[in-house]
N, C-alpha and C. Protein backbone atom coordinates (compact mmCIF):
# COMPACT_ATOMS: atom_id res chain seq x y z
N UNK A 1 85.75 125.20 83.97
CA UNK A 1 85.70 123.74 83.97
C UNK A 1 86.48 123.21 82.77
N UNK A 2 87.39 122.54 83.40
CA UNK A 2 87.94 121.57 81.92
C UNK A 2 87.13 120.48 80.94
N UNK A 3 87.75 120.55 80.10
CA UNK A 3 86.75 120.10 78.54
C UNK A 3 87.03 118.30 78.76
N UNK A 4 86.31 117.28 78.72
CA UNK A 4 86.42 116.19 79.04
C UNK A 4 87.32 115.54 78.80
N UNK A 5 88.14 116.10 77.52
CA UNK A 5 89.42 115.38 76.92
C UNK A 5 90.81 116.13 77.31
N UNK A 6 90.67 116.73 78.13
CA UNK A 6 91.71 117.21 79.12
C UNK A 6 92.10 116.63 80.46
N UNK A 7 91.02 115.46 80.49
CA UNK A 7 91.21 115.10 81.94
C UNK A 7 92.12 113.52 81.47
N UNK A 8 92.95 113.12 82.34
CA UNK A 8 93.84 112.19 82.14
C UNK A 8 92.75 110.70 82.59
N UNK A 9 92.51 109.98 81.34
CA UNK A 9 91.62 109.05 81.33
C UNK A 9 92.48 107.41 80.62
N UNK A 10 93.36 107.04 81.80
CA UNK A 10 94.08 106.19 81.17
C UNK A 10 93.26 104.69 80.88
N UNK A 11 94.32 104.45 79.48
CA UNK A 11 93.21 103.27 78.81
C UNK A 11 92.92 102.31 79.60
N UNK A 12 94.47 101.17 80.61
CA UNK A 12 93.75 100.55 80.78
C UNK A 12 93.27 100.09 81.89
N UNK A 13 92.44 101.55 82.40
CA UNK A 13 91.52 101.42 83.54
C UNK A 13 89.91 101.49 82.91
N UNK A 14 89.24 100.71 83.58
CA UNK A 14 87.93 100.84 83.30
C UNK A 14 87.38 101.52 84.55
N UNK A 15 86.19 102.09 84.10
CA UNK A 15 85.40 103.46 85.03
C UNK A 15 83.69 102.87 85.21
N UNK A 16 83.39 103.88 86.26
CA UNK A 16 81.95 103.72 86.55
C UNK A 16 81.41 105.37 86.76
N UNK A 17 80.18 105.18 86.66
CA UNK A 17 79.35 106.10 86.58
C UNK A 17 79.46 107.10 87.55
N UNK A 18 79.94 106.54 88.60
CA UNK A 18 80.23 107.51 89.71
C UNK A 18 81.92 107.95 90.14
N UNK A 19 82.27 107.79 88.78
CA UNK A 19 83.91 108.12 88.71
C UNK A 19 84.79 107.38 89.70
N UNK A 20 84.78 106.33 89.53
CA UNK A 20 85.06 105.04 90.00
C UNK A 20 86.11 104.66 89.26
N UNK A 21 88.03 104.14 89.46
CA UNK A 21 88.20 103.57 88.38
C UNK A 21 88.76 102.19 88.58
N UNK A 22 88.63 101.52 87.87
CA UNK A 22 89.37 99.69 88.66
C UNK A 22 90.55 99.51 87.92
N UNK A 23 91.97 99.19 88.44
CA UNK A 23 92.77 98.53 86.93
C UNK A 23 93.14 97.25 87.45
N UNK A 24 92.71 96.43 86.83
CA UNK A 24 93.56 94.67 86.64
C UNK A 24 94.77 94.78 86.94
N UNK A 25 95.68 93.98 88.29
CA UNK A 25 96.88 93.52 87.98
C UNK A 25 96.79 92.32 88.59
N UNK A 26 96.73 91.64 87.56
CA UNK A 26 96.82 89.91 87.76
C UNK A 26 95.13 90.16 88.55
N UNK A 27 95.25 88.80 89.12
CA UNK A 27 94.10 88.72 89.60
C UNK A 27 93.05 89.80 91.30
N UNK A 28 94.47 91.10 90.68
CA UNK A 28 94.51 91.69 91.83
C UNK A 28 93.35 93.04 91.53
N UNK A 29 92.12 93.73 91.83
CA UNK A 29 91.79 94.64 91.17
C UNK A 29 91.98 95.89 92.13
N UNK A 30 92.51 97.11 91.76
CA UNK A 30 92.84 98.52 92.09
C UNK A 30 91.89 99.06 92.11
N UNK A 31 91.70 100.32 92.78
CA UNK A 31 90.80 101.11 92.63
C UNK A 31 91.13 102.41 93.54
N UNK A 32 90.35 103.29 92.92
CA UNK A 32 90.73 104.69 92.95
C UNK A 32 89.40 105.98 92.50
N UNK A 33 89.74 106.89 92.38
CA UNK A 33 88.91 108.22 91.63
C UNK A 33 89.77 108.68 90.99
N UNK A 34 89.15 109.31 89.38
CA UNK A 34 89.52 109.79 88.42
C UNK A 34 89.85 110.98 89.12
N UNK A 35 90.54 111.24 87.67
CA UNK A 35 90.89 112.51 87.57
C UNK A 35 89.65 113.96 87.60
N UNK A 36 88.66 113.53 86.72
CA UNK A 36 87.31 114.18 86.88
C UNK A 36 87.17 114.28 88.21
N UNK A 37 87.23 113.42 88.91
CA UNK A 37 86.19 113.52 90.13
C UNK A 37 87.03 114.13 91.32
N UNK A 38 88.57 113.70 91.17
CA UNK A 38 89.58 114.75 92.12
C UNK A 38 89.01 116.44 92.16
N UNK A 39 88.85 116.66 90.51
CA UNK A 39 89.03 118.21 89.68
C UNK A 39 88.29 118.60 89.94
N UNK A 40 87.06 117.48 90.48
CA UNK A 40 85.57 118.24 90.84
C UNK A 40 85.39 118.59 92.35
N UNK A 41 86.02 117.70 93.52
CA UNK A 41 86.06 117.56 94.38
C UNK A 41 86.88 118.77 95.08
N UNK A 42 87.87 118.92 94.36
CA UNK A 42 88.96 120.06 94.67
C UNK A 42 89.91 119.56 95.31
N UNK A 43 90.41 120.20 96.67
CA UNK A 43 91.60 120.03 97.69
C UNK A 43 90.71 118.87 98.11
N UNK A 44 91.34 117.62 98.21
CA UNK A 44 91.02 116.57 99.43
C UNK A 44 91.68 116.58 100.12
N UNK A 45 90.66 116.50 101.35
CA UNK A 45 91.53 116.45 103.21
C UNK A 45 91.19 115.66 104.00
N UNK A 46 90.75 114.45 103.63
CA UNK A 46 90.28 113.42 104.07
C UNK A 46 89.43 112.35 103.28
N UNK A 47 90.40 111.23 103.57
CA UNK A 47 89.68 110.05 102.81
C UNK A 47 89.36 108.97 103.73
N UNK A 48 88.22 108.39 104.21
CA UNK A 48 87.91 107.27 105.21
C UNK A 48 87.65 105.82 104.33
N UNK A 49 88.84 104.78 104.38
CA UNK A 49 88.46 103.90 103.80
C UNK A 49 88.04 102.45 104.51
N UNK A 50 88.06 101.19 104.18
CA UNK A 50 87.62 100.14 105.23
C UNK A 50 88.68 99.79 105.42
N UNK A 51 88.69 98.57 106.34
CA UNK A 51 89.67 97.62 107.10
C UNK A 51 89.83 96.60 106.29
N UNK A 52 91.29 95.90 106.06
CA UNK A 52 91.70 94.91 105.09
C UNK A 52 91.12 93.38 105.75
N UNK A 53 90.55 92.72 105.07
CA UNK A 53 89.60 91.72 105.11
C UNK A 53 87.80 92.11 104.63
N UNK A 54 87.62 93.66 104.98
CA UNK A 54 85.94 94.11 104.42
C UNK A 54 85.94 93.38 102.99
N UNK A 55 84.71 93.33 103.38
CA UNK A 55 84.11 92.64 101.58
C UNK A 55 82.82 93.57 101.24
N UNK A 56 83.77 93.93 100.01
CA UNK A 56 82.66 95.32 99.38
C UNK A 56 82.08 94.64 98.40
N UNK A 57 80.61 95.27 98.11
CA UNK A 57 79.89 94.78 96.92
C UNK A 57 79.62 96.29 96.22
N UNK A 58 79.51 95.48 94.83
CA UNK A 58 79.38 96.47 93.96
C UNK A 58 78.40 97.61 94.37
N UNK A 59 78.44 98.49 93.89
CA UNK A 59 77.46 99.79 94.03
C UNK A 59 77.50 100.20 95.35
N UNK A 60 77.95 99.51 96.07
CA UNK A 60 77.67 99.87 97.61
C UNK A 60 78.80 100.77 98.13
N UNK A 61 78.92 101.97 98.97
CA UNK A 61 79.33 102.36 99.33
C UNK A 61 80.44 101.88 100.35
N UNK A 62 81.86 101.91 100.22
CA UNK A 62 83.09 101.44 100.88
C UNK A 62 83.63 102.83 101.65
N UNK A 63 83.55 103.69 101.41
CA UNK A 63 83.84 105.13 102.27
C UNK A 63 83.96 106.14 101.90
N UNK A 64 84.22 106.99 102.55
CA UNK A 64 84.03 108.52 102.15
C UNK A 64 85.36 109.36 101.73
N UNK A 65 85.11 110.27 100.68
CA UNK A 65 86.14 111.34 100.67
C UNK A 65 85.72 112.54 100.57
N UNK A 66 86.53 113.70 101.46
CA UNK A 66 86.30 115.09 102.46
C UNK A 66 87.15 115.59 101.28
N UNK A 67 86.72 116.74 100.91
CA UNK A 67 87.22 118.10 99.97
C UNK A 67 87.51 119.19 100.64
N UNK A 68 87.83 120.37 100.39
CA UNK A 68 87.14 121.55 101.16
C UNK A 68 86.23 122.44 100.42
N UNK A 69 85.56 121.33 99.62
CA UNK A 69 84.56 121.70 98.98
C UNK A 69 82.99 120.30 99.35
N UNK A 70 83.22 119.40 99.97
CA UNK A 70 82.33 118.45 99.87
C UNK A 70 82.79 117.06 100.62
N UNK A 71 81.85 116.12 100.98
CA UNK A 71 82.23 115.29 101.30
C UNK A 71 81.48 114.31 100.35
N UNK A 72 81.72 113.14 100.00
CA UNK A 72 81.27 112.12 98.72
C UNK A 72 81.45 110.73 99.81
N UNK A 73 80.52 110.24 99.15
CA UNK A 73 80.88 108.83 99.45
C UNK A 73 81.61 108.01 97.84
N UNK A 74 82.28 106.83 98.10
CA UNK A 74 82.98 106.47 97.55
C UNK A 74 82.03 104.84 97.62
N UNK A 75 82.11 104.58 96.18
CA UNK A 75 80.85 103.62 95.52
C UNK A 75 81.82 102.20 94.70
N UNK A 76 82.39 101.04 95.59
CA UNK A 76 83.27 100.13 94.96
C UNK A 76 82.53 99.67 93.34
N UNK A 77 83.66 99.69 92.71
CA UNK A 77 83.37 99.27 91.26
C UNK A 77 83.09 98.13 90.73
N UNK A 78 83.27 96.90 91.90
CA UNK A 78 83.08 95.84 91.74
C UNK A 78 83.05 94.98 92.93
N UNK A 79 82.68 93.42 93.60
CA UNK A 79 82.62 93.13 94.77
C UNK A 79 83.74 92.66 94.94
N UNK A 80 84.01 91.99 96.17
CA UNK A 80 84.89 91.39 96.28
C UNK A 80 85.69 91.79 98.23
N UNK A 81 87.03 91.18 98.50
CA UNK A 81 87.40 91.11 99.60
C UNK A 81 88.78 92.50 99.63
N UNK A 82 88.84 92.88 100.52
CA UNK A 82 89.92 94.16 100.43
C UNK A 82 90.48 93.81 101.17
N UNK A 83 92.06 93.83 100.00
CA UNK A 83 93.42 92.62 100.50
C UNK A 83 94.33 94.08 101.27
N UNK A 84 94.23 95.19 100.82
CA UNK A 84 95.14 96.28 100.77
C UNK A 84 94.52 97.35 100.94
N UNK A 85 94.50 98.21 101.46
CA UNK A 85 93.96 99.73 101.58
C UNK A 85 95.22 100.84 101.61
N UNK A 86 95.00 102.00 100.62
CA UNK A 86 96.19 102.60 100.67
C UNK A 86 96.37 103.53 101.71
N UNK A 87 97.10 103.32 103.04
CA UNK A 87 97.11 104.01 104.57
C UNK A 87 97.74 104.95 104.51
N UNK A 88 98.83 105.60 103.33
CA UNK A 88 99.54 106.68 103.33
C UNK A 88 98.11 107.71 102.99
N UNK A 89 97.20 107.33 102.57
CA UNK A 89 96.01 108.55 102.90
C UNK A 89 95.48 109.36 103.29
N UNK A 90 95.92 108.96 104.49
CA UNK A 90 95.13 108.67 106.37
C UNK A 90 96.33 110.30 106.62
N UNK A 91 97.72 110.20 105.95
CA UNK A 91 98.47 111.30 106.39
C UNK A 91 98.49 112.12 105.43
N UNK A 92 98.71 111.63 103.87
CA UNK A 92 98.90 112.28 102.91
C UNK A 92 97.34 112.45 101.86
N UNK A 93 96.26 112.97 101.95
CA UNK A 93 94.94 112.75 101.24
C UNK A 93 95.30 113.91 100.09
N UNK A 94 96.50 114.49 100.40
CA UNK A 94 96.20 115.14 98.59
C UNK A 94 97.28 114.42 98.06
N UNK A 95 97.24 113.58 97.51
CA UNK A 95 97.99 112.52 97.19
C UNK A 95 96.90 112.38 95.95
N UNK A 96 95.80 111.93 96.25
CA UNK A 96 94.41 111.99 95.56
C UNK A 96 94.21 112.77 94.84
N UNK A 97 94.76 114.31 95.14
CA UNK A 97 94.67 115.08 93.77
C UNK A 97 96.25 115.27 93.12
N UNK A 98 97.03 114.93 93.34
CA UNK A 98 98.06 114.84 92.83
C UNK A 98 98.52 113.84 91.93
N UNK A 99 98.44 112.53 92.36
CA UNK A 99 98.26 111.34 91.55
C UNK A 99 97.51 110.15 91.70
N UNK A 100 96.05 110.75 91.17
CA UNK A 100 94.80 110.09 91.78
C UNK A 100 95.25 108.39 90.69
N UNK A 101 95.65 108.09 89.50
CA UNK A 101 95.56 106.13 89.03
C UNK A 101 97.17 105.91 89.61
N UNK A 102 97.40 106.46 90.47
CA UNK A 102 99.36 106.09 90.93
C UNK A 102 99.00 105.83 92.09
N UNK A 103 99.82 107.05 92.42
CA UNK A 103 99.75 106.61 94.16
C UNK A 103 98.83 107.07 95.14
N UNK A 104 97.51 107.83 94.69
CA UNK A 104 96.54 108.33 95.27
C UNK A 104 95.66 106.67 94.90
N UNK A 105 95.60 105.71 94.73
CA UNK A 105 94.77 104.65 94.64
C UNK A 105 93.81 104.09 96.33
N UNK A 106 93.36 103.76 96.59
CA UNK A 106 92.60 103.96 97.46
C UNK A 106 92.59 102.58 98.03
N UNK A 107 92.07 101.37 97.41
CA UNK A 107 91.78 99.75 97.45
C UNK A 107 92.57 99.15 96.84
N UNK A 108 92.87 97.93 97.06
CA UNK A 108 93.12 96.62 96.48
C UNK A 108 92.43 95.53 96.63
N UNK A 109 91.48 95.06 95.63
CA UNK A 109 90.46 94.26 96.17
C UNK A 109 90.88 92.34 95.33
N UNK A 110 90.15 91.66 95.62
CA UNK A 110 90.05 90.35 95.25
C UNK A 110 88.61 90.14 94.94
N UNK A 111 88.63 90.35 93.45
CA UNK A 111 86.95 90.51 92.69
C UNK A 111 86.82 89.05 93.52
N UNK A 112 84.90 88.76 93.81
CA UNK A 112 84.52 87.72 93.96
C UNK A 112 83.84 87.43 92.35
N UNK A 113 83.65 88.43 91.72
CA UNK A 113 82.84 87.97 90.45
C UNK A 113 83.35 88.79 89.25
N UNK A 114 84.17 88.34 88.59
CA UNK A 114 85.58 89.28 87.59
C UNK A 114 84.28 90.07 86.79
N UNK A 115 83.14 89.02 85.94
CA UNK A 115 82.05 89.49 85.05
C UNK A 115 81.61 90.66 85.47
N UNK A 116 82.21 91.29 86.90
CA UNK A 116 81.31 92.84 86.54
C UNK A 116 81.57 93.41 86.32
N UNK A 117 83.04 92.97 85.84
CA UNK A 117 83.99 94.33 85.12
C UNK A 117 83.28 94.30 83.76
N UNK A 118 82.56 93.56 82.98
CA UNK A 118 82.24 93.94 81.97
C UNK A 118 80.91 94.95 82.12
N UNK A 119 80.53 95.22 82.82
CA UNK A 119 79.69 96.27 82.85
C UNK A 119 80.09 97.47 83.16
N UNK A 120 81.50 97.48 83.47
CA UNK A 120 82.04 99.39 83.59
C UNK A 120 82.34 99.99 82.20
N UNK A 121 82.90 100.68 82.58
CA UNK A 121 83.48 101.65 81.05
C UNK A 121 84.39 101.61 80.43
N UNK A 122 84.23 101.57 79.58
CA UNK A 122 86.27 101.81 78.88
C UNK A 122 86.24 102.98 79.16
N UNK A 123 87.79 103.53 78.89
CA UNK A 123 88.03 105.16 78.56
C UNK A 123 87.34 105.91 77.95
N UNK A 124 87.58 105.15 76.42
CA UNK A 124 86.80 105.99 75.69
C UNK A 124 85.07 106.11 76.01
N UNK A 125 84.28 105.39 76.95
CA UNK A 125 82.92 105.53 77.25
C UNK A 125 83.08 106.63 78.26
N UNK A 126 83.74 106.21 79.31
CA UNK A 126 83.85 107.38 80.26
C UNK A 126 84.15 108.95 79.60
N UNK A 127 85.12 108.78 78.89
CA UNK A 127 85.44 110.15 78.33
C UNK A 127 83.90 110.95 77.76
N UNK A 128 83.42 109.79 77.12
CA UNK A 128 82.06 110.47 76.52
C UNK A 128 80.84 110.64 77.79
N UNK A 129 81.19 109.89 78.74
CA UNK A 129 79.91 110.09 79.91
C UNK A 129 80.30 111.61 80.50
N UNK A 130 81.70 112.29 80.69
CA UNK A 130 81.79 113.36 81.29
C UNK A 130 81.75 114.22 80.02
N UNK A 131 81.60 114.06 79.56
CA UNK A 131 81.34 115.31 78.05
C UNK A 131 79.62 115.35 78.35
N UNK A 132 78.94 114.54 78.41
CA UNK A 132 77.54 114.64 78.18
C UNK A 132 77.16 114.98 79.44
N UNK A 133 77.79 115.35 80.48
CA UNK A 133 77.23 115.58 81.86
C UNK A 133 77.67 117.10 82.06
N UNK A 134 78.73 117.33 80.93
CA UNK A 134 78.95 118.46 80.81
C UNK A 134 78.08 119.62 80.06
N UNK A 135 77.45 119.06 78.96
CA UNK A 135 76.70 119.59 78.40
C UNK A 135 75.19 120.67 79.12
């Protein structure tokens, strides 16, 4: 297992507990899975995401991703309306472990409530949440 500060934890994405990560562009919010949670997951071979117009709420489950190690559900980081879903997925799902904050991104959402980004993580919190889960 890699050591927590080996895993590519860029700054300015903020994270959630369930390796969740969101990045701001403009009023647009991204979202994806870390690098942790690719590394943990292994080979992905399937990612099931929603239909553009769904409106995800926080904590709630938006869809699933298939490993050939596991299947996970996938837990939105914040609420809001999904303007974009990334469909090259659907053909290419190791994309996800290849360049899970690029072009493995998963959503494009339209926060309904920006304030819940202040309850995720910075980097540097996340970095320390997978060190202590490591322990």
């Amino acid at each position: 297992m890699a050591d927590a500060s080996e895993y590519d934890v860029p700054s300015e994405c903020l994270y959630t507990r369930e390796d969740e990560w969101v990045r701001m562009e403009d009023a647009v919010a991204r979202i994806g899975i870390t690098d942790y949670a690719q590394d943990q997951l292994g080979d992905v071979v399937f990612v099931e995401l929603p239909e553009v117009g769904t409106r995800v709420a926080q904590g709630e489950t938006f869809g699933s991703i298939e490993s050939v190690k596991a299947v996970s559900d996938l837990f939105a980081p914040i609420s809001g309306e999904v303007l974009e879903v990334n469909t090259a997925l659907a053909d290419s799902p190791e994309v996800v472990n290849e360049s899970c904050y690029e072009d493995g991104w998963m959503l494009a959402i339209a926060p309904s409530d920006p304030e819940e980004l202040e309850g995720l993580l910075s980097a540097d919190a996340y970095v320390q949440f997978i060190k202590e889960r490591q322990e």
